[in-house]
Protein backbone atom coordinates (compact mmCIF):
# COMPACT_ATOMS: atom_id res chain seq x y z
CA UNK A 1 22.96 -53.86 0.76
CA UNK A 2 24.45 -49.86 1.28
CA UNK A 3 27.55 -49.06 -0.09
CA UNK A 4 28.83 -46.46 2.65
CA UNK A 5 32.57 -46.61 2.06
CA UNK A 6 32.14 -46.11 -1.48
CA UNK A 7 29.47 -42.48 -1.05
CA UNK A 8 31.98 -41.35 1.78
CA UNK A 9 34.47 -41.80 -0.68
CA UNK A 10 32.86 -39.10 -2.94
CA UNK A 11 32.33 -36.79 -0.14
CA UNK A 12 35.09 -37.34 2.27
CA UNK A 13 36.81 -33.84 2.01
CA UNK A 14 33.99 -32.03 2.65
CA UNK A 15 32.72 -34.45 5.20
CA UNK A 16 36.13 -34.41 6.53
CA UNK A 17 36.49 -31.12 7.08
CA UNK A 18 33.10 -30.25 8.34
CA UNK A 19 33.84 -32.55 11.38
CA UNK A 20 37.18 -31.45 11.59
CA UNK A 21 35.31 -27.84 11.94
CA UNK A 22 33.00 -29.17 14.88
CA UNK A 23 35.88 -30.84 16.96
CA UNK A 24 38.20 -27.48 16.54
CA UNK A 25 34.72 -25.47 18.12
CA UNK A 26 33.64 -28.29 20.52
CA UNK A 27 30.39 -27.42 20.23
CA UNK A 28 29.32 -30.70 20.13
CA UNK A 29 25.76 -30.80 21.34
CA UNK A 30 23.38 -28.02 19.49
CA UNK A 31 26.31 -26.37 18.35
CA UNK A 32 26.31 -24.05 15.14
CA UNK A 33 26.38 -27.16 12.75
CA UNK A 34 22.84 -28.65 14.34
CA UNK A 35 20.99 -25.04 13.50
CA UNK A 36 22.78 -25.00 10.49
CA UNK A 37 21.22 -28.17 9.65
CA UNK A 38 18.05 -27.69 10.19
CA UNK A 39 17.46 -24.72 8.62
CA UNK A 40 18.91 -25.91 5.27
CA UNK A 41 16.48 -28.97 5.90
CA UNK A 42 13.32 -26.91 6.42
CA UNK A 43 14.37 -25.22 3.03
CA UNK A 44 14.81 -28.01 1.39
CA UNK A 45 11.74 -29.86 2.40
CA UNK A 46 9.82 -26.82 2.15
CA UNK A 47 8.68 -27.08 6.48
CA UNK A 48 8.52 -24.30 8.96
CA UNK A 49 10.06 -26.38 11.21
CA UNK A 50 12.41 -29.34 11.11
CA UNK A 51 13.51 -30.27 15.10
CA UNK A 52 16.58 -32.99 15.04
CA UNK A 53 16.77 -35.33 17.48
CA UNK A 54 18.53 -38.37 18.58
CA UNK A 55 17.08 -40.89 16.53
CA UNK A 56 13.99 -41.74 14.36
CA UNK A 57 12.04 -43.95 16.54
CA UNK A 58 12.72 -40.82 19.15
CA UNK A 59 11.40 -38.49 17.02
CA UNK A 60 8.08 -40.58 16.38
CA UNK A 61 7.64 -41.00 20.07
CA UNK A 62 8.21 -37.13 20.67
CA UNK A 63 5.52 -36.58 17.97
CA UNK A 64 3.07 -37.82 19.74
CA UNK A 65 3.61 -36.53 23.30
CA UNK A 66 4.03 -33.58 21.32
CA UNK A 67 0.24 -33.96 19.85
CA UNK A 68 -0.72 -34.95 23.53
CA UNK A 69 -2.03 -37.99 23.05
CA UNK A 70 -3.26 -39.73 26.59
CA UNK A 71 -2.96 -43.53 27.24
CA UNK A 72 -5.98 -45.28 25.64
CA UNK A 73 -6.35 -43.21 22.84
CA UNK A 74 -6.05 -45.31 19.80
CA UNK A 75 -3.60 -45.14 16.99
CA UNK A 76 -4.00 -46.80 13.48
CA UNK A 77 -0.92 -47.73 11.83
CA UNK A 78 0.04 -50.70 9.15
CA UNK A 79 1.23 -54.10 10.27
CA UNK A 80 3.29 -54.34 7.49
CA UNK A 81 6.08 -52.11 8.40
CA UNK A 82 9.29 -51.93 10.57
CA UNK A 83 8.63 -52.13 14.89
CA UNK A 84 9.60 -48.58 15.77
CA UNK A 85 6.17 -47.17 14.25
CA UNK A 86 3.98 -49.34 16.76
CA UNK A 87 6.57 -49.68 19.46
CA UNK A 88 6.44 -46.06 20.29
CA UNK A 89 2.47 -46.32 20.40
CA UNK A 90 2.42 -48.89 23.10
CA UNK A 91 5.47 -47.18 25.07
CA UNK A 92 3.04 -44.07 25.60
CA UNK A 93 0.37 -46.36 26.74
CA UNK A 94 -1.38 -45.59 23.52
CA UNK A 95 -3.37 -48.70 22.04
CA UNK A 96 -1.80 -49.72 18.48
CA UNK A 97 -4.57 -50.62 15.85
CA UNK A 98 -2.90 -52.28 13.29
CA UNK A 99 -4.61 -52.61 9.67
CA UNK A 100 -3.63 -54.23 6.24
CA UNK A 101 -1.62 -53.06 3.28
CA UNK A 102 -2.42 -52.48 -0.18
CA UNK A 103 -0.85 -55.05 -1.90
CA UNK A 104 0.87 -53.22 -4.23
CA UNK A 105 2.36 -50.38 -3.01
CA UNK A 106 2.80 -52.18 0.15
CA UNK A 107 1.26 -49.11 2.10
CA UNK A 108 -1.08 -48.82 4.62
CA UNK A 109 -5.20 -49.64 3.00
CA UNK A 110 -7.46 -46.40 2.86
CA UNK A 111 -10.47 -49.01 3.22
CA UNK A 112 -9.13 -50.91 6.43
CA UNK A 113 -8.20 -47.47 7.97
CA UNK A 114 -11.92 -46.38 7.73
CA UNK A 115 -13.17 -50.04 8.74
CA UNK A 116 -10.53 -49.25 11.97
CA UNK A 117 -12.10 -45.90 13.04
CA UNK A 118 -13.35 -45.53 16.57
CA UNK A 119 -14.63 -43.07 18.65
CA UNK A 120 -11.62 -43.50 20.86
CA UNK A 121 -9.30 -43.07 17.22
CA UNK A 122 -7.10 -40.19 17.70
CA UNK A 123 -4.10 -40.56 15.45
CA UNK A 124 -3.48 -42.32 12.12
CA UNK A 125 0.60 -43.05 11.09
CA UNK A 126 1.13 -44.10 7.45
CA UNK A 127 4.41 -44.94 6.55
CA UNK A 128 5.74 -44.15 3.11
CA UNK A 129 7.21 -48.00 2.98
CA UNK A 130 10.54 -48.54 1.12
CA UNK A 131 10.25 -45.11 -0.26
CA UNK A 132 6.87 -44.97 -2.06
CA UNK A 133 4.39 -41.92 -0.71
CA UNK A 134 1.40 -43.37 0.95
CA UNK A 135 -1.91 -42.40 -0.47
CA UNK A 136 -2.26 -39.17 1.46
CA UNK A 137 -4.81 -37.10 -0.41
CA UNK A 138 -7.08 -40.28 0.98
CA UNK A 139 -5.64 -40.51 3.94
CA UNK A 140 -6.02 -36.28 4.78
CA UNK A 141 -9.62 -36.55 3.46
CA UNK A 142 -10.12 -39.07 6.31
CA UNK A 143 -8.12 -37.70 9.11
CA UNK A 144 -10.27 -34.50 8.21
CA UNK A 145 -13.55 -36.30 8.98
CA UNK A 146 -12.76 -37.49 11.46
CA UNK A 147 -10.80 -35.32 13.32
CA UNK A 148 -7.94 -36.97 13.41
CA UNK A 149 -3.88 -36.24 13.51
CA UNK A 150 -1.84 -37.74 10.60
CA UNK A 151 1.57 -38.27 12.00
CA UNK A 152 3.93 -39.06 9.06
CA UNK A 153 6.30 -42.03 9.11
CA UNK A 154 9.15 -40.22 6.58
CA UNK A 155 11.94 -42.94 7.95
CA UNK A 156 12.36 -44.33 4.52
CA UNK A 157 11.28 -41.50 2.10
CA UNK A 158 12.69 -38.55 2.47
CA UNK A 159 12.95 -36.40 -0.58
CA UNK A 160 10.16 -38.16 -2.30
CA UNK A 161 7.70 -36.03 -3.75
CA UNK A 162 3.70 -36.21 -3.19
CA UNK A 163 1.64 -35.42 -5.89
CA UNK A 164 -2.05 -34.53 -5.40
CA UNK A 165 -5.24 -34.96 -6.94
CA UNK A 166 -5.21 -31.08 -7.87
CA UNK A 167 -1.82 -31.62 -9.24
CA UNK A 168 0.29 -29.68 -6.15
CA UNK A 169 3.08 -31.13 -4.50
CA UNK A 170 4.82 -31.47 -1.52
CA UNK A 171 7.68 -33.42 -0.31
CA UNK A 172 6.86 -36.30 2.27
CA UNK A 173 6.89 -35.27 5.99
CA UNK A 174 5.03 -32.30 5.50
CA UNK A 175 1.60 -32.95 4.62
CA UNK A 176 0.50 -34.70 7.94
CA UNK A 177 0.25 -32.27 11.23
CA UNK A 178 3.61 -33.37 11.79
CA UNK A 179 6.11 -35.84 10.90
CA UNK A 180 9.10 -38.05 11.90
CA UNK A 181 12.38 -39.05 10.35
CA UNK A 182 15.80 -41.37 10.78
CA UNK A 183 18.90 -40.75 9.34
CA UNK A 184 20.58 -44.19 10.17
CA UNK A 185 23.67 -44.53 8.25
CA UNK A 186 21.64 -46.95 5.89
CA UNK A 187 18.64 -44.20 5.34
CA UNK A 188 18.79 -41.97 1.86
CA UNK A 189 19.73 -39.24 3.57
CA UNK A 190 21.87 -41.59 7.04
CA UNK A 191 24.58 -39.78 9.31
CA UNK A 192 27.33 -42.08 10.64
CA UNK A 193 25.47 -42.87 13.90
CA UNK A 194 22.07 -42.33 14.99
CA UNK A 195 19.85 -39.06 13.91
CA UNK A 196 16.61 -38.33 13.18
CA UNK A 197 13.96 -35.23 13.00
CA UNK A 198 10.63 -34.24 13.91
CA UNK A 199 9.14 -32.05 10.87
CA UNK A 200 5.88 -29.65 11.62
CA UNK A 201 4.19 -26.40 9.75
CA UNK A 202 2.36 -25.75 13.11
CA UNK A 203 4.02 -22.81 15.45
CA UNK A 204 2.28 -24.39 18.51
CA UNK A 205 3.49 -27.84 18.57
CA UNK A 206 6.47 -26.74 16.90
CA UNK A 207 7.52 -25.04 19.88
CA UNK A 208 5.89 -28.09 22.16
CA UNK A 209 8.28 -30.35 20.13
CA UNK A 210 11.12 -27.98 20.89
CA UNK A 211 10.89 -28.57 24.80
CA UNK A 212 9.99 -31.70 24.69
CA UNK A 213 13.03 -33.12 23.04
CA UNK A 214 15.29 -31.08 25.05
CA UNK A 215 14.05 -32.16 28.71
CA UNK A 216 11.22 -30.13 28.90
CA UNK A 217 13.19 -26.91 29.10
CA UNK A 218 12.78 -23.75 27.24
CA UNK A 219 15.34 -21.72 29.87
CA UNK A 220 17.64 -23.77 31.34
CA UNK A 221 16.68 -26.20 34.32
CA UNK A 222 12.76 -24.43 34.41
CA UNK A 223 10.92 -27.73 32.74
CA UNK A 224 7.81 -26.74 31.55
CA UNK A 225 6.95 -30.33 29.95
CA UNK A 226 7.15 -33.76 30.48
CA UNK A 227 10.23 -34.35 28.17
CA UNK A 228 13.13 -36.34 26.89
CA UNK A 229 16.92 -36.10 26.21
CA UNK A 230 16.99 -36.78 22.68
CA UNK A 231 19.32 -34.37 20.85
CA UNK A 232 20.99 -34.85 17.56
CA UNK A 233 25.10 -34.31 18.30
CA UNK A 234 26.75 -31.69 15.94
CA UNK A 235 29.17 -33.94 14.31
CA UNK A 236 26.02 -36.32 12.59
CA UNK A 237 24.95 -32.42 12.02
CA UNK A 238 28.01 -32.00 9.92
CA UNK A 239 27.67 -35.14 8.49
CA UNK A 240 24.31 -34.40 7.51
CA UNK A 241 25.20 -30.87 5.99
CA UNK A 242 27.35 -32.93 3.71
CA UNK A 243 25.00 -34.67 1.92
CA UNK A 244 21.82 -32.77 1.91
CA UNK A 245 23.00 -30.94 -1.08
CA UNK A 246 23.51 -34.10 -2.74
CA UNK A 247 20.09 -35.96 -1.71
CA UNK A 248 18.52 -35.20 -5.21
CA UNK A 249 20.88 -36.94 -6.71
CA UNK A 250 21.36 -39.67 -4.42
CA UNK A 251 17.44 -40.72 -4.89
CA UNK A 252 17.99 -40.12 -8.96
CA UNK A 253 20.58 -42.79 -8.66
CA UNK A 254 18.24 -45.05 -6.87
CA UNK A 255 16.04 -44.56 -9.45
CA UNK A 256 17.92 -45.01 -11.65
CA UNK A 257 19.03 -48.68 -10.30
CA UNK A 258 15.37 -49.42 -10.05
CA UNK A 259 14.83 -48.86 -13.63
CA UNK A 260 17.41 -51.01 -14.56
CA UNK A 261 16.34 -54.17 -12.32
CA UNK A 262 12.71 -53.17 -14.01
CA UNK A 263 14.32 -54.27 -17.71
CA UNK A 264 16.56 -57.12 -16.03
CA UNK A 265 13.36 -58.62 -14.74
CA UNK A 266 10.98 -58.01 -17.69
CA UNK A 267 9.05 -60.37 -18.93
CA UNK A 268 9.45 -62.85 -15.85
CA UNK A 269 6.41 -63.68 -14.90
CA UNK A 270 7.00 -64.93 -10.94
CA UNK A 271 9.32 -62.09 -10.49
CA UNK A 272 6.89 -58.91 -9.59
CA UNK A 273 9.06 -56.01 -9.70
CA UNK A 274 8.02 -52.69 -7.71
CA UNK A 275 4.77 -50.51 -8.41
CA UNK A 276 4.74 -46.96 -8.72
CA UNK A 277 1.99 -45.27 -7.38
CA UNK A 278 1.72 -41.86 -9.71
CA UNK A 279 4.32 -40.21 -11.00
CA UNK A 280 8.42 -40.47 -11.20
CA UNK A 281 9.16 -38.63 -8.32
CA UNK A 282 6.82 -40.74 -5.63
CA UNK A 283 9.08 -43.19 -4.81
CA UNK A 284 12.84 -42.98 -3.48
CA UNK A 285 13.75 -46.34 -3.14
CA UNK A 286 15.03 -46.80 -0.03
CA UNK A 287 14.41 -50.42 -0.95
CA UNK A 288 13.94 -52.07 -3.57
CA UNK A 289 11.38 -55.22 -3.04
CA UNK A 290 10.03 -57.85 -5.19
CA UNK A 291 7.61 -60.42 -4.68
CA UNK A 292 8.40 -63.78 -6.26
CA UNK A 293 6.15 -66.12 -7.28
CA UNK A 294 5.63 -69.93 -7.74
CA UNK A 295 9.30 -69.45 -5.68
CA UNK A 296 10.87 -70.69 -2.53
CA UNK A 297 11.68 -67.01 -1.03
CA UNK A 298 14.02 -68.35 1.78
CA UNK A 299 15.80 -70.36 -0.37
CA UNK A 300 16.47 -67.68 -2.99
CA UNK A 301 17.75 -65.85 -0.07
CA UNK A 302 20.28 -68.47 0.64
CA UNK A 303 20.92 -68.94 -3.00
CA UNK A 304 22.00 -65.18 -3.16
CA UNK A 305 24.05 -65.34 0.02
CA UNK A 306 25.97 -68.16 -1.57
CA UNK A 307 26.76 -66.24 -4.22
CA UNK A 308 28.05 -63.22 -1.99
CA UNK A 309 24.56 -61.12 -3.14
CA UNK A 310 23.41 -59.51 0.74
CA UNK A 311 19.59 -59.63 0.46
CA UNK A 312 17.02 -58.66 2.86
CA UNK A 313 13.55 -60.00 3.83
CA UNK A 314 11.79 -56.83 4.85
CA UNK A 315 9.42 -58.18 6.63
CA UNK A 316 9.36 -61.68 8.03
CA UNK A 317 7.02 -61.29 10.97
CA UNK A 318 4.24 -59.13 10.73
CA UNK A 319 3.52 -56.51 13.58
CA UNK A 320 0.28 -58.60 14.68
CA UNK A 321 2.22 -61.65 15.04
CA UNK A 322 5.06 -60.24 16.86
CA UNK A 323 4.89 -61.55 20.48
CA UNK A 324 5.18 -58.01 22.10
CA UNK A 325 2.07 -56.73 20.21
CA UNK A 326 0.23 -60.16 19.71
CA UNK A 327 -3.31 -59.10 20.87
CA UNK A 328 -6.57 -61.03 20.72
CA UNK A 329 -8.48 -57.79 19.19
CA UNK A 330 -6.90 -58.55 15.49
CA UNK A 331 -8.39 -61.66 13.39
CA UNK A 332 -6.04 -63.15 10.64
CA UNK A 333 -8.41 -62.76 8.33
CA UNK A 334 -7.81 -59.09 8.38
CA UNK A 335 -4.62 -59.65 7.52
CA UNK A 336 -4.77 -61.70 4.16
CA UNK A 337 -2.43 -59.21 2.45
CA UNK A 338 0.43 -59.03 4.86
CA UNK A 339 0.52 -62.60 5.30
CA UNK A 340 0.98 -63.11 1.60
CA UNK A 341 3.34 -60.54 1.55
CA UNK A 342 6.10 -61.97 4.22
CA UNK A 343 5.97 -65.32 2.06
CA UNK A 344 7.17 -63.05 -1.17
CA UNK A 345 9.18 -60.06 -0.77
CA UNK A 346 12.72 -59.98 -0.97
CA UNK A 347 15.21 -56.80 -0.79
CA UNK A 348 18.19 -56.27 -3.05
CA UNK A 349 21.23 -54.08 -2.37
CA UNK A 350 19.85 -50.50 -3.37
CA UNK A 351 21.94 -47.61 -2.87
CA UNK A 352 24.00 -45.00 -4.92
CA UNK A 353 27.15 -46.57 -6.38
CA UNK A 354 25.26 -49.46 -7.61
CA UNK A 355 26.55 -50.12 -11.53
CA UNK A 356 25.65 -52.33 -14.26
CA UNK A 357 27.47 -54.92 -13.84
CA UNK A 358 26.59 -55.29 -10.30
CA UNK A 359 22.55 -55.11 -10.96
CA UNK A 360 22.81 -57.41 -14.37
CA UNK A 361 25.27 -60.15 -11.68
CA UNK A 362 22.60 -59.79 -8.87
CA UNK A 363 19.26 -59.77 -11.59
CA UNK A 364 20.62 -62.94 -13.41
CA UNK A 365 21.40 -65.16 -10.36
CA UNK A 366 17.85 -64.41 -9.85
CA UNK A 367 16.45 -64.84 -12.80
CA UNK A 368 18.23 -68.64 -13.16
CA UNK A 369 17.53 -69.67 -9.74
CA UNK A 370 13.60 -68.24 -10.40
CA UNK A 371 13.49 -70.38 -13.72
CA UNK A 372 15.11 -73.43 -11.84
């Protein structure tokens, strides 16, 4: 599905010797390479503030204690989407309201968020799913009404591009009051362990955020908030450093692969290849997901393994009918896209030394088996 041998390949001396760099210091834990990091980050993304952390479901679950949210409040978030998003919800005692997709973009439904709104509603998460930008000039418009926080779920989109009604842009994770990221190896922009980020324009909780992922602690051992120990290490810093520079032209090259599946599968009527929502730059492709029609999903899926194609099925369960967040609050009939959806979509390997010959193998085993 990722080809990391082959990108480390193309960056190993640089990624080589930037480790090589942190071992020599030993500043391993929020050494010189971690501020280094985040600074080129918040230029890059455009953010007063980027703070790393451990890992991205960390950094959701610090963006929220970081808001202040108190157990009860309610939190509306798409049932369509990976567990970390409404694990970290019920972990802070928080109560999870999940809501349907859209069923093309896959991303959370303006019309089932406002159906969702309570007077206990504190917080909506959308998650910019497989890469594509959620609709947030919508989604702002309601979290303004409302008075709501918009924590962004930027675990699969980073370096995607919003554009809004006016025309402006801004890159995903900074629209929201604040957001969260990963940087699993398999992520756009992935370190070689765990990493992720907490992105904010807001001094306040900027500087909340800042104790709070560092045990609380402004000066050492005086804790001044309830906090964690979730610190990104300087080595997945240096790691990181190496390919930021590059991330443009990692996502072109995923766009690039997307556009050729696109032709491979035109014209095939039970093969629904990915919408774009708005312009070029909306959608990064951390995946790349099609429904199939008229088609036996899971056996496509063993088809392609046969035929030494990896494949994923992103997602089988939905979050309402997962046995840890199973609740008798939600009725499946609120659900009628993301049920259709789990029956449908299947992932192909997407990633940035994908080359022709690999996309027309992979698009014409699917294309025969499709056509039986």
């Amino acid at each position: 599905m990722v080809d990391l041998k082959g990108q480390y390949e193309d960056i190993k001396a640089t990624v080589n010797s930037s480790v090589l760099e942190v071992l020599e210091s030993t500043a391993y834990i929020n050494g010189p390479k971690v501020h280094e990091f985040q600074k080129n980050l918040e230029d890059y993304l455009g953010v007063k503030h980027v703070i790393p952390c451990a890992n991205g479901t960390d950094a959701l679950q610090i963006a929220m204690m970081g808001l202040g949210l108190k157990p009860g409040d309610e939190v509306i978030t798409a049932d369509f989407t990976f567990a970390a998003t409404v694990e970290v919800i019920a972990l802070l005692g928080l109560t999870p309201v999940l809501v349907d997709v859209n069923p093309d973009t896959f991303n959370i439904d303006v019309d089932a968020i406002k159906k969702a709104i309570t007077p206990n509603t504190k917080a909506i998460v959308p998650v910019h799913l497989f890469g594509q930008c959620a609709p947030m000039d919508a989604i702002m418009e309601i979290a303004n009404a409302h008075n709501l926080y918009v924590i962004e779920d930027n675990a699969q989109a980073i370096g995607a591009t919003y554009t809004f009604k006016d025309g402006t842009k801004k890159k995903t994770g900074t629209i929201g009051h604040v957001a969260s990221t990963s940087f699993f190896p398999s992520k756009n922009l992935g370190c070689y362990g765990d990493g992720g980020a907490i992105f904010t324009n807001d001094d306040a909780l900027a500087l909340v955020i800042r104790g709070v992922v560092n045990h609380g602690m402004y000066r050492r051992y005086y804790h001044d908030v309830v906090g964690v120990n979730s610190r990104l290490d300087s080595i997945q810093a240096a790691v990181l450093n190496a390919k930021l520079p590059k991330l443009d032209d990692y996502n072109n090259r995923r766009k690039a692969a997307a556009n050729a599946y696109d032709k491979a599968f035109e014209g095939h009527n039970n093969i629904v290849t990915p919408f774009r929502d708005g312009v070029q730059d909306n959608h990064v492709f951390h995946q790349y997901t099609l429904k199939v029609k008229n088609t036996d999903r899971d056996a496509l899926v063993k088809h392609l393994n046969d035929k030494g194609i990896p494949c994923g099925v992103y997602y089988p369960v939905p979050l309402h009918s997962q046995t840890a967040y199973a609740d008798e609050r939600y009725n499946e009939a609120d659900f009628t896209v993301t049920n259709q959806l789990i029956q449908e979509v299947i992932s192909l390997p997407m990633h940035t030394e994908l080359d022709a010959d690999q996309i027309a193998y992979i698009s014409n085993t699917i294309i025969q088996f499709v056509n039986g």
